[in-house]
PDB file of N, CA and C in Angstrom:
ATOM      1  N   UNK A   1     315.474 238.738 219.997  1.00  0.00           N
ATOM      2  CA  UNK A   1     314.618 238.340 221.097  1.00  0.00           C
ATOM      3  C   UNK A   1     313.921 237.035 220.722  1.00  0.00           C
ATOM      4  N   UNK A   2     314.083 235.825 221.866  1.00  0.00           N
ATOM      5  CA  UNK A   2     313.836 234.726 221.423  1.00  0.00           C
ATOM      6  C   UNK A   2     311.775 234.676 221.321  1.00  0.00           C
ATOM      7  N   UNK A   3     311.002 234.430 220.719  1.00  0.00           N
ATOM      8  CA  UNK A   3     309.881 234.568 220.655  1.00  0.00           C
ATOM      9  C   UNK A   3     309.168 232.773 220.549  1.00  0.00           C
ATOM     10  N   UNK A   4     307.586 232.955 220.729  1.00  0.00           N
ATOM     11  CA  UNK A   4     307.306 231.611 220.476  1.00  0.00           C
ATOM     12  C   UNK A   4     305.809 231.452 218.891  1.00  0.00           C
ATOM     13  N   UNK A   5     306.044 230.784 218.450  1.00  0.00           N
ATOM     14  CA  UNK A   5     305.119 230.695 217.247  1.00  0.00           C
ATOM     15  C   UNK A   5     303.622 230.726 218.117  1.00  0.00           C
ATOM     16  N   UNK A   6     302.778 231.288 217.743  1.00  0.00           N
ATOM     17  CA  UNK A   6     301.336 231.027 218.338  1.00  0.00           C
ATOM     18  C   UNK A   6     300.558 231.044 217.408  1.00  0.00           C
ATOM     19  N   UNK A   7     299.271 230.112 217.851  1.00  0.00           N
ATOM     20  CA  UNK A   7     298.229 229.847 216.961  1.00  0.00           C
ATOM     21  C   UNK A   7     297.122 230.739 217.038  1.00  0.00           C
ATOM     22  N   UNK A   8     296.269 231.108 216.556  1.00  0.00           N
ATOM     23  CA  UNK A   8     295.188 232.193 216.930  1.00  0.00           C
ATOM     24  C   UNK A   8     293.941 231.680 216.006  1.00  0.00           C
ATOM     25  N   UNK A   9     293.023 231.349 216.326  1.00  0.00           N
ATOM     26  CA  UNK A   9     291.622 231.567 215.919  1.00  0.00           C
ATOM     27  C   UNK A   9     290.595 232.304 216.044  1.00  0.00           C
ATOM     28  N   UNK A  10     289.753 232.959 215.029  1.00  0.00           N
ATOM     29  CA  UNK A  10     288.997 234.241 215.616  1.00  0.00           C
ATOM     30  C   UNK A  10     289.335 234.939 216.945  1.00  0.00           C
ATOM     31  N   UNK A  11     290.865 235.452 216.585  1.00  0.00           N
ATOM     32  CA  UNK A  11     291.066 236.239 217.754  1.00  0.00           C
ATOM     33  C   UNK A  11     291.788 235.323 219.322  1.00  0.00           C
ATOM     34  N   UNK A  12     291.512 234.528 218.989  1.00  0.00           N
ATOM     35  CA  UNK A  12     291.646 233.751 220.673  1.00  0.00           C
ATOM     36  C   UNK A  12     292.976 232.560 220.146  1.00  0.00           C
ATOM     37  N   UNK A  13     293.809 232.966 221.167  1.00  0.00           N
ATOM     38  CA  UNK A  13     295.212 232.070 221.165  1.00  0.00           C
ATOM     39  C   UNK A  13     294.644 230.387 221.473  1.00  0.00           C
ATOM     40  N   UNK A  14     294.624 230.338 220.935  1.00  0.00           N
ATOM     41  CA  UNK A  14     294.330 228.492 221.103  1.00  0.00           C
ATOM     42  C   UNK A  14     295.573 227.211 221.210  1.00  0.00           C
ATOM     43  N   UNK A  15     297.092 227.702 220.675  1.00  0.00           N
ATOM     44  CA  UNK A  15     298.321 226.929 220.848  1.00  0.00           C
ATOM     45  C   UNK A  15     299.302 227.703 220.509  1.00  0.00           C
ATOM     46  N   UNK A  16     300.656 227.121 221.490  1.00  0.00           N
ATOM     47  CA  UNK A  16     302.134 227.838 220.737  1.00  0.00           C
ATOM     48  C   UNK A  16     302.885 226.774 221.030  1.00  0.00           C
ATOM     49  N   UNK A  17     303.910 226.956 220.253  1.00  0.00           N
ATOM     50  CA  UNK A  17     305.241 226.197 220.312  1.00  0.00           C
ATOM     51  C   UNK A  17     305.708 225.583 221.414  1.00  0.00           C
ATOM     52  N   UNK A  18     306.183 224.813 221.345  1.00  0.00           N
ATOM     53  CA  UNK A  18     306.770 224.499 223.016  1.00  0.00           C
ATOM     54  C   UNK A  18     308.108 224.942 223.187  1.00  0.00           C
ATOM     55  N   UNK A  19     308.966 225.377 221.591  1.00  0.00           N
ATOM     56  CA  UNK A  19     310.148 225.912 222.017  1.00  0.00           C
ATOM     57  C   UNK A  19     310.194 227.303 221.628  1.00  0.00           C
ATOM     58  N   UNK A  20     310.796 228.195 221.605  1.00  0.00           N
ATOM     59  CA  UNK A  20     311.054 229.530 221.450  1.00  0.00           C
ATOM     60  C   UNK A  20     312.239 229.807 220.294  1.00  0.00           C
ATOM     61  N   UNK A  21     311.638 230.313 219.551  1.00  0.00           N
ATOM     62  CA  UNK A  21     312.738 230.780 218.442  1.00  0.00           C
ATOM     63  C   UNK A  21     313.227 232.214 218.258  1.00  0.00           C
ATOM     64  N   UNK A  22     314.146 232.407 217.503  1.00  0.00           N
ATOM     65  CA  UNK A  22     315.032 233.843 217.236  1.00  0.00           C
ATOM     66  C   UNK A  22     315.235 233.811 215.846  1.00  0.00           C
ATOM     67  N   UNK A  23     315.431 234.552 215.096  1.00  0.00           N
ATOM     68  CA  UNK A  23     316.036 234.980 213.723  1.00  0.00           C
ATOM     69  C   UNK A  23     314.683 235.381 212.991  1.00  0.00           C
ATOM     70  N   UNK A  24     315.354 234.989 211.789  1.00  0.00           N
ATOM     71  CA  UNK A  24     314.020 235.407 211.026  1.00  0.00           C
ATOM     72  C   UNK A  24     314.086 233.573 209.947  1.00  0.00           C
ATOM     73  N   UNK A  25     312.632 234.272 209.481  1.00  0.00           N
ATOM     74  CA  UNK A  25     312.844 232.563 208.451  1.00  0.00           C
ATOM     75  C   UNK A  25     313.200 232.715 207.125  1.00  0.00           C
ATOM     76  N   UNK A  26     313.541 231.816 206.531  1.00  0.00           N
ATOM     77  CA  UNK A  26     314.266 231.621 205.838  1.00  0.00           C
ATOM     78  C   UNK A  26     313.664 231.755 204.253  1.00  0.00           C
ATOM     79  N   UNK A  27     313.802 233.530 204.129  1.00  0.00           N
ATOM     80  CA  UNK A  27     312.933 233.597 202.629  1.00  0.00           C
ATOM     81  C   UNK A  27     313.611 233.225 201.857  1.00  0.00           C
ATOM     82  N   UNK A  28     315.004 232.521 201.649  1.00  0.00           N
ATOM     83  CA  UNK A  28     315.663 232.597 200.085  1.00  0.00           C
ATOM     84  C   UNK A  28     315.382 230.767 200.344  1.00  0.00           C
ATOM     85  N   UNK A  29     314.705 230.192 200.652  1.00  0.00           N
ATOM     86  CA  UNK A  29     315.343 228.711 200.725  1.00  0.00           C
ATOM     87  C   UNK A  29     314.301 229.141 199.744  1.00  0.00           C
ATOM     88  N   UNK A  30     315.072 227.235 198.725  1.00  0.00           N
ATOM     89  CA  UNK A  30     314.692 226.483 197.680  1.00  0.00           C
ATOM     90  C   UNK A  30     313.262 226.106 197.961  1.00  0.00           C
ATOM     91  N   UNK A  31     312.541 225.906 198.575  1.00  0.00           N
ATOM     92  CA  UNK A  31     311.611 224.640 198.825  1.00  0.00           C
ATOM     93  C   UNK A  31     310.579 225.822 199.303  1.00  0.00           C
ATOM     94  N   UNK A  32     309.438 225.237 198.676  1.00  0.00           N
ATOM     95  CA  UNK A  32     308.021 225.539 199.114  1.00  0.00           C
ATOM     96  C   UNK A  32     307.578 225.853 200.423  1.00  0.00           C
ATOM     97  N   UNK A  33     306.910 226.815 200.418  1.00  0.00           N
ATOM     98  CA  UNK A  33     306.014 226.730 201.781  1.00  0.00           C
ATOM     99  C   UNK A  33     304.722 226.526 201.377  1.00  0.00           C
ATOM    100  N   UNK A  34     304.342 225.741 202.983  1.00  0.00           N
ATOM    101  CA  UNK A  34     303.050 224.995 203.131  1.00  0.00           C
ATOM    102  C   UNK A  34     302.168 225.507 203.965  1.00  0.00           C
ATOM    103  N   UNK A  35     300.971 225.687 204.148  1.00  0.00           N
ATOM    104  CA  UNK A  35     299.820 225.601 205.075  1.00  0.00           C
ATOM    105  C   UNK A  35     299.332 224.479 204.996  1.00  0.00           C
ATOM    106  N   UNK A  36     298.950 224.021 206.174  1.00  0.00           N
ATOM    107  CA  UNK A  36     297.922 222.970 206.422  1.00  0.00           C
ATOM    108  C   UNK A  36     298.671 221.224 206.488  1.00  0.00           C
ATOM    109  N   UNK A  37     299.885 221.261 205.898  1.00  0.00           N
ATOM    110  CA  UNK A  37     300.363 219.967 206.410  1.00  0.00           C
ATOM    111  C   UNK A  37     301.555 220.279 206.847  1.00  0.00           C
ATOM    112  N   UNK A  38     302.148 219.170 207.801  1.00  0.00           N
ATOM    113  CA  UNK A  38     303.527 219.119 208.254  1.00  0.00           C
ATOM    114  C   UNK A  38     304.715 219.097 207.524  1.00  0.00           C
ATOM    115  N   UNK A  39     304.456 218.013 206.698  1.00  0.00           N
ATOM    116  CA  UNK A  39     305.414 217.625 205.852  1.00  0.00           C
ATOM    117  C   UNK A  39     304.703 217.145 204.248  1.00  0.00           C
ATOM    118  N   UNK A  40     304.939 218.128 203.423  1.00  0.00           N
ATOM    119  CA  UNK A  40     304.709 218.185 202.323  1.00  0.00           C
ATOM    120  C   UNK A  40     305.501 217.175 201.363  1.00  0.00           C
ATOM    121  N   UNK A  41     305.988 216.575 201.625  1.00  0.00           N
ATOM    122  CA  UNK A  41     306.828 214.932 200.936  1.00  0.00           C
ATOM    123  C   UNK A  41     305.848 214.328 201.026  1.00  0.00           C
ATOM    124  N   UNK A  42     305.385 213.831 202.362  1.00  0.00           N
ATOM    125  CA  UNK A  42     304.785 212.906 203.079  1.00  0.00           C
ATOM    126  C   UNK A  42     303.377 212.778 201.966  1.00  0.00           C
ATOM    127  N   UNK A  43     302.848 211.615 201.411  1.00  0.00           N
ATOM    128  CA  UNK A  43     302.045 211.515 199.925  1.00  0.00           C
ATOM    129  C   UNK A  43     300.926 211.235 200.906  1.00  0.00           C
ATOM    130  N   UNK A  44     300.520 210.888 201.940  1.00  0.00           N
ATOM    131  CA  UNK A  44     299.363 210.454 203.095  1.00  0.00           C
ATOM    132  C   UNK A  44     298.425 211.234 202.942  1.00  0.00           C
ATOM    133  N   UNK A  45     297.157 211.478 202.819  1.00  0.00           N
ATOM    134  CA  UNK A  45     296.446 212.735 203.239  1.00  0.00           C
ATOM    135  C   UNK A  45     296.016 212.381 204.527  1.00  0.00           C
ATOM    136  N   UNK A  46     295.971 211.276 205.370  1.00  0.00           N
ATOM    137  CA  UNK A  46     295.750 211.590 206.304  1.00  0.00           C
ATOM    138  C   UNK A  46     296.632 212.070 207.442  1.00  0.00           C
ATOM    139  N   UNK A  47     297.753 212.836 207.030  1.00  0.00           N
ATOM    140  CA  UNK A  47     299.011 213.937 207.491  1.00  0.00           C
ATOM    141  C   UNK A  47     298.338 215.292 207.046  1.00  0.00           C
ATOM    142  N   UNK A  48     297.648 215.575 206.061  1.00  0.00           N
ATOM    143  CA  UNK A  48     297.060 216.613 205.911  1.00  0.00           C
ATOM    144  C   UNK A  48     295.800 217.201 206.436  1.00  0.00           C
ATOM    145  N   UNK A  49     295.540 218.638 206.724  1.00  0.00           N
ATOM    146  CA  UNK A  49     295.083 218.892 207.748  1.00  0.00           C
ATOM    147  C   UNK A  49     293.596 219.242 206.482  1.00  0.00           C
ATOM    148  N   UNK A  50     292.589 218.104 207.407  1.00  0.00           N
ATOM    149  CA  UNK A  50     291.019 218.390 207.369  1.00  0.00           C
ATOM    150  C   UNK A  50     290.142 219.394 207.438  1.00  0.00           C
ATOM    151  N   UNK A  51     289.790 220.690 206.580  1.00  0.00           N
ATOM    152  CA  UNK A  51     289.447 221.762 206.756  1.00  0.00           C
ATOM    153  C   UNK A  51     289.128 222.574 206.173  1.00  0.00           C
ATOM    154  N   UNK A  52     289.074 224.108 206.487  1.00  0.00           N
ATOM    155  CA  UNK A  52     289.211 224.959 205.330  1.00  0.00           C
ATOM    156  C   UNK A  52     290.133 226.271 206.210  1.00  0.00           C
ATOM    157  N   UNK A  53     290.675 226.719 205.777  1.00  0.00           N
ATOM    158  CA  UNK A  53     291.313 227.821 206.349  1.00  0.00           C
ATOM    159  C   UNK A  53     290.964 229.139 205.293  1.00  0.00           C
ATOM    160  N   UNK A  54     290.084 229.959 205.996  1.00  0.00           N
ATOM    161  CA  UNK A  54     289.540 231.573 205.214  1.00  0.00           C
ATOM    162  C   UNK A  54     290.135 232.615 205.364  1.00  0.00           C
ATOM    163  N   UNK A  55     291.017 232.559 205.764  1.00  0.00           N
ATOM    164  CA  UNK A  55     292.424 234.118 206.143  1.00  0.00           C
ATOM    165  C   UNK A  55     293.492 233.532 206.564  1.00  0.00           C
ATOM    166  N   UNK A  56     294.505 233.671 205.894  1.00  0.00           N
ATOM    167  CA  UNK A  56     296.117 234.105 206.402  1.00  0.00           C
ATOM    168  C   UNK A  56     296.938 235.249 206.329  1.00  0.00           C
ATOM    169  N   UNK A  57     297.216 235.316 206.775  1.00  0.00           N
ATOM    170  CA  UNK A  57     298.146 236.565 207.053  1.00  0.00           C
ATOM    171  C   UNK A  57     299.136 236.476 207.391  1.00  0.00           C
ATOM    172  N   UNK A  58     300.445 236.938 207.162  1.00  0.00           N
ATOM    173  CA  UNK A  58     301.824 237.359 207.099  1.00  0.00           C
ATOM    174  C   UNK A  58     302.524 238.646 207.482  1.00  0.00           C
ATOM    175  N   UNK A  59     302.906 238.728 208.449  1.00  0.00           N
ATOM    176  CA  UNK A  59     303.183 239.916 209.023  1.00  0.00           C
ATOM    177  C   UNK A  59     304.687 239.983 208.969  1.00  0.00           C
ATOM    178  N   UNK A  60     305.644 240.900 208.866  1.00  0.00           N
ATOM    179  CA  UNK A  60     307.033 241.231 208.860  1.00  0.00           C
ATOM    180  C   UNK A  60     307.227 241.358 210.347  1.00  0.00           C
ATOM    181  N   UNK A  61     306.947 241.491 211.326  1.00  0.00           N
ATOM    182  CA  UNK A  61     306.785 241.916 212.949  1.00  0.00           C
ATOM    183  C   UNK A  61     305.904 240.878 213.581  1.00  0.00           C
ATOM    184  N   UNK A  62     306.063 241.008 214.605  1.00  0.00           N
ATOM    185  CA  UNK A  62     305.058 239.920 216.003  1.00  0.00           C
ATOM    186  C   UNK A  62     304.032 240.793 216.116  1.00  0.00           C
ATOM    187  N   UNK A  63     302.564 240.589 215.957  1.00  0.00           N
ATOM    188  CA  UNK A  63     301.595 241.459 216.378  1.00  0.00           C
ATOM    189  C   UNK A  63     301.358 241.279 217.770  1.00  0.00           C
ATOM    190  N   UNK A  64     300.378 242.232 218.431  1.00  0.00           N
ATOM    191  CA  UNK A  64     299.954 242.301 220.031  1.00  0.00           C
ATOM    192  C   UNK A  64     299.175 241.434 220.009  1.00  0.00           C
ATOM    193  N   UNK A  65     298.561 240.631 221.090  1.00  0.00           N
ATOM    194  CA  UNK A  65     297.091 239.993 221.164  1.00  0.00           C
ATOM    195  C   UNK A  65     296.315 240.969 220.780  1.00  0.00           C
ATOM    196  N   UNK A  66     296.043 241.981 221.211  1.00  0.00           N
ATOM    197  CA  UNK A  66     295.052 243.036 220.839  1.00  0.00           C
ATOM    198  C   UNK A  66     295.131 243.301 219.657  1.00  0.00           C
ATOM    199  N   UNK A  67     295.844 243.112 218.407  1.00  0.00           N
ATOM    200  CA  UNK A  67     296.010 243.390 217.051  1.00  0.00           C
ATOM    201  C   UNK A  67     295.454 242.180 216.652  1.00  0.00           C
ATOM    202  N   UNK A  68     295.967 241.337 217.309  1.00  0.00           N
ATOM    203  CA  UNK A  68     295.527 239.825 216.196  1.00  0.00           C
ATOM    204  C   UNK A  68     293.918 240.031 216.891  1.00  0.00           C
ATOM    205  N   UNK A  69     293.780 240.411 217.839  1.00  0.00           N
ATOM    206  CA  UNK A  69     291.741 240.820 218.359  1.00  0.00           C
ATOM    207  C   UNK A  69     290.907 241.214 217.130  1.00  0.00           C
ATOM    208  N   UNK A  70     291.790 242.382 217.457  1.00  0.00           N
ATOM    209  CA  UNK A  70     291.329 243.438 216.123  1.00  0.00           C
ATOM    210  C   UNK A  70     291.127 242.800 214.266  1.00  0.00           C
ATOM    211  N   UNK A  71     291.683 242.249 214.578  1.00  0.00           N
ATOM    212  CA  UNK A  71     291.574 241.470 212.992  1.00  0.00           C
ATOM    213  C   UNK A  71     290.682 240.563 212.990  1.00  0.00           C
ATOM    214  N   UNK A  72     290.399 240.001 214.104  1.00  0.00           N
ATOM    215  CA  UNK A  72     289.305 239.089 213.989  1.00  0.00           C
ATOM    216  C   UNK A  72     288.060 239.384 213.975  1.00  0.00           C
ATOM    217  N   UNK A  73     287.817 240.651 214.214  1.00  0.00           N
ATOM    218  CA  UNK A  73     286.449 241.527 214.556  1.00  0.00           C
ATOM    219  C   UNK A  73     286.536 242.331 213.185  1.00  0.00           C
ATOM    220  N   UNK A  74     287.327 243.027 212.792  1.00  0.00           N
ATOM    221  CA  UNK A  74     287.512 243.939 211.351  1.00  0.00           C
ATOM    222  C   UNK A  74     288.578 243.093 210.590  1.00  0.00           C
ATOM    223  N   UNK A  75     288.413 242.686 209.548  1.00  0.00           N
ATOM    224  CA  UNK A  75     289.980 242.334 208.767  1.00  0.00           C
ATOM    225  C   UNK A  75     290.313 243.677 208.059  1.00  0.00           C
ATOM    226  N   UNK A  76     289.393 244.249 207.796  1.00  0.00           N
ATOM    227  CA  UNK A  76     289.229 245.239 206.650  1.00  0.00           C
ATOM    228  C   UNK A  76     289.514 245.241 205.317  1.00  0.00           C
ATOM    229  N   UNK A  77     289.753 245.702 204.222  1.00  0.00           N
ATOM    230  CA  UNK A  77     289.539 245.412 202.876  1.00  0.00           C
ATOM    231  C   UNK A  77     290.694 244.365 202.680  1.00  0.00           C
ATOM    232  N   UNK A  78     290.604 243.313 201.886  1.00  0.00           N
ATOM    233  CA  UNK A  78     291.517 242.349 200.908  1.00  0.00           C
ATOM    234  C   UNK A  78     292.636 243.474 200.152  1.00  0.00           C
ATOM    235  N   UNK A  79     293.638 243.053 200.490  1.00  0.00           N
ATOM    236  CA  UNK A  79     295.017 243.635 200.197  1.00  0.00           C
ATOM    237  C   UNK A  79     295.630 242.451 199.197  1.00  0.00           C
ATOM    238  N   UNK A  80     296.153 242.642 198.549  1.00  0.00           N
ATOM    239  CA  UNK A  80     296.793 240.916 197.903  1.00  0.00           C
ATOM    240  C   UNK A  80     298.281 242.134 197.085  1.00  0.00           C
ATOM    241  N   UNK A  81     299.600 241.666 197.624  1.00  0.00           N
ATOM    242  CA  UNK A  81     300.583 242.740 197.396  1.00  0.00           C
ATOM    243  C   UNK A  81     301.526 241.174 196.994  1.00  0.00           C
ATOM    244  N   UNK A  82     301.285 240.966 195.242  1.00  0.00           N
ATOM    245  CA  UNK A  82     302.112 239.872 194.466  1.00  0.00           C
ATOM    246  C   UNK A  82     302.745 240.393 193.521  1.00  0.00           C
ATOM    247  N   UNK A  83     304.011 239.862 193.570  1.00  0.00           N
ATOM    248  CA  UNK A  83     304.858 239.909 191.995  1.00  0.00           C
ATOM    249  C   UNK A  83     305.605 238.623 191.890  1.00  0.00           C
ATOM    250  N   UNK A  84     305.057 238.202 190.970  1.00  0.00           N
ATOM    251  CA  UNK A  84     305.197 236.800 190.030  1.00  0.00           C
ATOM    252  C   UNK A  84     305.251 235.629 190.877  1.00  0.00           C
ATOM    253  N   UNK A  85     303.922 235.878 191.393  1.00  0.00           N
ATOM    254  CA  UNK A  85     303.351 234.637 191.684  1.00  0.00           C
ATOM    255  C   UNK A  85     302.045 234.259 190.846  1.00  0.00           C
ATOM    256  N   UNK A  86     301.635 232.885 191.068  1.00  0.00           N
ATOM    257  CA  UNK A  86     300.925 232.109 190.353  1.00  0.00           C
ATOM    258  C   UNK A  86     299.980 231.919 191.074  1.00  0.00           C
ATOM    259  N   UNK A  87     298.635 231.923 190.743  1.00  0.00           N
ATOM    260  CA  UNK A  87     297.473 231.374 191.942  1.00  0.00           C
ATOM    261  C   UNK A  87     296.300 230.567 190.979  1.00  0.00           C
ATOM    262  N   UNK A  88     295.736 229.944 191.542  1.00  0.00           N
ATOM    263  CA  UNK A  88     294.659 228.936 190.855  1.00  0.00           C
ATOM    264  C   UNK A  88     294.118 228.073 191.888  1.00  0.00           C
ATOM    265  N   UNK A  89     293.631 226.829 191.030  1.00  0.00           N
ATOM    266  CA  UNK A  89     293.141 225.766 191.601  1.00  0.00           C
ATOM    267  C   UNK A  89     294.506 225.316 192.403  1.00  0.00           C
ATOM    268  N   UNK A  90     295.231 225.225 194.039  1.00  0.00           N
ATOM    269  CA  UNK A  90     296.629 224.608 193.993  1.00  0.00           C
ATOM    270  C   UNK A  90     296.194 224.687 195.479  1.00  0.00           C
ATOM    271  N   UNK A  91     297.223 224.157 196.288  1.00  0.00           N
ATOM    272  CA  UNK A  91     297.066 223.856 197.485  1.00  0.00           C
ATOM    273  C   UNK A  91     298.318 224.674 198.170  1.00  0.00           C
ATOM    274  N   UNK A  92     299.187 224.762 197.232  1.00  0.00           N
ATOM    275  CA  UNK A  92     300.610 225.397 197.951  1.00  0.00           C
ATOM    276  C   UNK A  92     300.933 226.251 196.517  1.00  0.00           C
ATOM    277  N   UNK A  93     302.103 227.776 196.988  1.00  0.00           N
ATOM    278  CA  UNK A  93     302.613 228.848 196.830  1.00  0.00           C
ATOM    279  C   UNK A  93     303.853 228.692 196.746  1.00  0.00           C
ATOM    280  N   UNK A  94     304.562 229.237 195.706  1.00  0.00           N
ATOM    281  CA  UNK A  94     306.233 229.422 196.355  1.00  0.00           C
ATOM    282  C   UNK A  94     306.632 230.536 195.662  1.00  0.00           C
ATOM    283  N   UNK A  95     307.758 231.415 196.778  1.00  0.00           N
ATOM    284  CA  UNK A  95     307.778 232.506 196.179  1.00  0.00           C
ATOM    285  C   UNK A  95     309.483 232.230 196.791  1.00  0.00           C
ATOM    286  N   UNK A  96     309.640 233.762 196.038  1.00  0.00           N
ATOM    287  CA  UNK A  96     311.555 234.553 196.343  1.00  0.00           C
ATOM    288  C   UNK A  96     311.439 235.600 196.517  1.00  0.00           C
ATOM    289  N   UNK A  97     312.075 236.113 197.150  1.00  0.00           N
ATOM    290  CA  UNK A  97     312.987 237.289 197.234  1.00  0.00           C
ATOM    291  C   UNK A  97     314.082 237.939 196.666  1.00  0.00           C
ATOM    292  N   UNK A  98     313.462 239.022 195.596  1.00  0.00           N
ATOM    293  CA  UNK A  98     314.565 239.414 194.340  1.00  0.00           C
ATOM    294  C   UNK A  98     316.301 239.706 195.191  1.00  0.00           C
TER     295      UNK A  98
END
């Protein structure tokens, strides 16, 4: 089912995609994932996004509006579910899939 990426802030949809996607993404690729900039090559910081971001979340499924509600009102306890990853002072994560 083709779906569209959406943005959510405390609860409230604020942007989505303009195109609609299907599959799933692509956990075995080589290359890093990013929050907060477009293009992680790109050496500019002013391509990088000005801010702070205090929760992300990763879901295996599309949540309801009413779920992503719900999280914004309760998150409930810090969950952190890692194996052999690295965290510190860093801006970006990269992980695999055994």
């Amino acid at each position: 089912q083709a779906a569209k990426v959406r943005l959510y802030v405390d609860g409230l949809e604020v942007g989505a995609s303009p195109k609609s996607f299907s599959g799933s993404l692509a956990v075995l690729s080589p290359h890093d994932y990013f929050i907060g900039t477009s293009d992680p090559l790109i050496e500019r910081w002013d391509y990088r996004m000005h801010g702070v971001i205090d929760e992300v979340y990763l879901f295996d499924r599309a949540l309801t509006a009413g779920e992503i509600a719900a999280l914004a009102v309760d998150p409930g306890p810090l969950e952190i579910l890692a194996d052999g990853f690295e965290s510190g002072d860093t801006s970006a994560w990269s992980s695999s899939v055994p």
